[in-house]
Protein backbone atom coordinates (compact mmCIF):
# COMPACT_ATOMS: atom_id res chain seq x y z
CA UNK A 1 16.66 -2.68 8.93
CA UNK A 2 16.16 -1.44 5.03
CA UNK A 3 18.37 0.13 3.07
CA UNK A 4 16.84 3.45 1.85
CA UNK A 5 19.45 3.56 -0.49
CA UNK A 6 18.71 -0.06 -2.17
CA UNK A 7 17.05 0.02 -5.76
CA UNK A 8 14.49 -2.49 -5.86
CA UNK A 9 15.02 -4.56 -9.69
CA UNK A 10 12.05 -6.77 -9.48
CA UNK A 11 8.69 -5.73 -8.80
CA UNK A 12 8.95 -8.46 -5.67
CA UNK A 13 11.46 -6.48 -4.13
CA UNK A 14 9.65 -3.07 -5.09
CA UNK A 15 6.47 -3.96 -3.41
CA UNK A 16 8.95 -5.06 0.08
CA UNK A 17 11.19 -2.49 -0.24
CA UNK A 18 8.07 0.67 -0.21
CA UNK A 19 6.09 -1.17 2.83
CA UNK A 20 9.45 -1.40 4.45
CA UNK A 21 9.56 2.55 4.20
CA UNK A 22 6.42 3.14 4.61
CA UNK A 23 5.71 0.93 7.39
CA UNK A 24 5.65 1.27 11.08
CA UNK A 25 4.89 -0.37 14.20
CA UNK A 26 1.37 0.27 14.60
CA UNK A 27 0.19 0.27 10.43
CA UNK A 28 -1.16 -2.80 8.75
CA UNK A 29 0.17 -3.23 4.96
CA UNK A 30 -1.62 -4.98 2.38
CA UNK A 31 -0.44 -4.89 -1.32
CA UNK A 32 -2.82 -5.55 -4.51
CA UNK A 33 -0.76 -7.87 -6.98
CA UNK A 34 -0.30 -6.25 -10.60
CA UNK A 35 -0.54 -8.50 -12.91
CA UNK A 36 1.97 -6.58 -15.34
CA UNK A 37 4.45 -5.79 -12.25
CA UNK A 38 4.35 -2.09 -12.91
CA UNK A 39 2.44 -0.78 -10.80
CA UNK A 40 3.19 -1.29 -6.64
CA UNK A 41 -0.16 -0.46 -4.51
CA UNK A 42 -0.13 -0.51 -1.07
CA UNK A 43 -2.71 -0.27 1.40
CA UNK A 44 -2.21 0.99 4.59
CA UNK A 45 -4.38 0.88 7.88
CA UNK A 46 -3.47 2.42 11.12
CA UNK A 47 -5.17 4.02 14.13
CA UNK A 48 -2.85 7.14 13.19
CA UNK A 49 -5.20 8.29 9.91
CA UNK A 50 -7.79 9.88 10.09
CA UNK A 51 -10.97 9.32 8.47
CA UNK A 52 -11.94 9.98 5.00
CA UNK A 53 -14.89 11.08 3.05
CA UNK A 54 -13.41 9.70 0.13
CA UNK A 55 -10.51 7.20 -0.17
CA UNK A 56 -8.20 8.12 -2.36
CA UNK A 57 -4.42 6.91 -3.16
CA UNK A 58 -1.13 8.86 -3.32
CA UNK A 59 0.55 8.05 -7.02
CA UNK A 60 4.05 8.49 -7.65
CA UNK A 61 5.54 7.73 -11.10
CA UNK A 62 8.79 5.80 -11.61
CA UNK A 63 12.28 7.07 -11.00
CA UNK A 64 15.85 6.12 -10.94
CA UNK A 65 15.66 5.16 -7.29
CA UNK A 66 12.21 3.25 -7.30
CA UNK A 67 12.00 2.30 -11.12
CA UNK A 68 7.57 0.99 -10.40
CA UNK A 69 5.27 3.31 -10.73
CA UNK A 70 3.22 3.49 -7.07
CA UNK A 71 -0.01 4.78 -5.63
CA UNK A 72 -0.35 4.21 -1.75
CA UNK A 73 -3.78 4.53 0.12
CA UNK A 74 -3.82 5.21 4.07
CA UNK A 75 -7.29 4.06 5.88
CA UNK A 76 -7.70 4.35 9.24
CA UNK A 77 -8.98 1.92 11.27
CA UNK A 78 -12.84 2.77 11.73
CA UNK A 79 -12.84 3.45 7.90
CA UNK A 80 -11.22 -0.27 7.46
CA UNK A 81 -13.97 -2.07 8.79
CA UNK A 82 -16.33 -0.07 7.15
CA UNK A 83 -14.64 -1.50 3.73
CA UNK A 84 -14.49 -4.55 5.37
CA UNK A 85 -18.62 -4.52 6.55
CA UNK A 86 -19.32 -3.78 2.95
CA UNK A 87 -19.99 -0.01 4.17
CA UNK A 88 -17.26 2.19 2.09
CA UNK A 89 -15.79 1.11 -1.08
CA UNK A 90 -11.94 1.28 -1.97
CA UNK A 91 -10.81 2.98 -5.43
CA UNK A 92 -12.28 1.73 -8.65
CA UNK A 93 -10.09 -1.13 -9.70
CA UNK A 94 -9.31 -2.13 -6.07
CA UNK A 95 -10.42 -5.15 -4.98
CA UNK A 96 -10.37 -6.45 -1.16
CA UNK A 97 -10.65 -9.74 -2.35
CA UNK A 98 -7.04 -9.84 -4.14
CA UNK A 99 -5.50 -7.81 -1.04
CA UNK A 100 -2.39 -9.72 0.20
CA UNK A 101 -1.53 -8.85 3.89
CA UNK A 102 2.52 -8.36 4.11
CA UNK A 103 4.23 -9.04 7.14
CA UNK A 104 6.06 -6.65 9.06
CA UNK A 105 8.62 -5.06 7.07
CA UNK A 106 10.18 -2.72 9.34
């Protein structure tokens, strides 16, 4: 279970601790690695979303109780393996290829 009162203090336990809140039983998580450890972006994919026209990410900027900045991007499924066929493209700067799947954090 996660503590939603836990601060993460290392951009390791920042990038766990928001797919842990985010995450649910039937949503895939993948994170893109920031070199700098500043910035925690998640990618999530679940039957649940809806498609998109254009896929965009939520940003949030630091605060006391999640000191990493974060943008988070929810793709459905069908829109998934349209980035995955080569078909739809994921934000500039945001590169399948360096995706990391996480396990379930729940």
């Amino acid at each position: 279970m996660t503590n939603l009162n836990y601060t993460p203090k290392t951009y390791d336990e920042a990038v766990r601790n928001l797919a842990a809140w985010q995450g649910a039983d039937d949503i895939t998580i993948y994170y893109l690695p920031d070199p700098e450890s500043r910035v925690v972006r998640l990618v999530e994919v679940s039957g649940s979303f809806s498609d998109d026209e254009d896929l965009r990410p939520v940003a949030m900027g630091a605060s006391a109780d999640f000191p990493f900045r974060s943008s988070v991007l929810l793709v459905s499924k069908s829109d998934w393996g349209r980035v995955q066929r080569g078909e739809k493209s994921l934000p500039n700067g945001w590169d399948t290829a360096q995706l990391k799947e996480l396990a379930a954090c729940g």
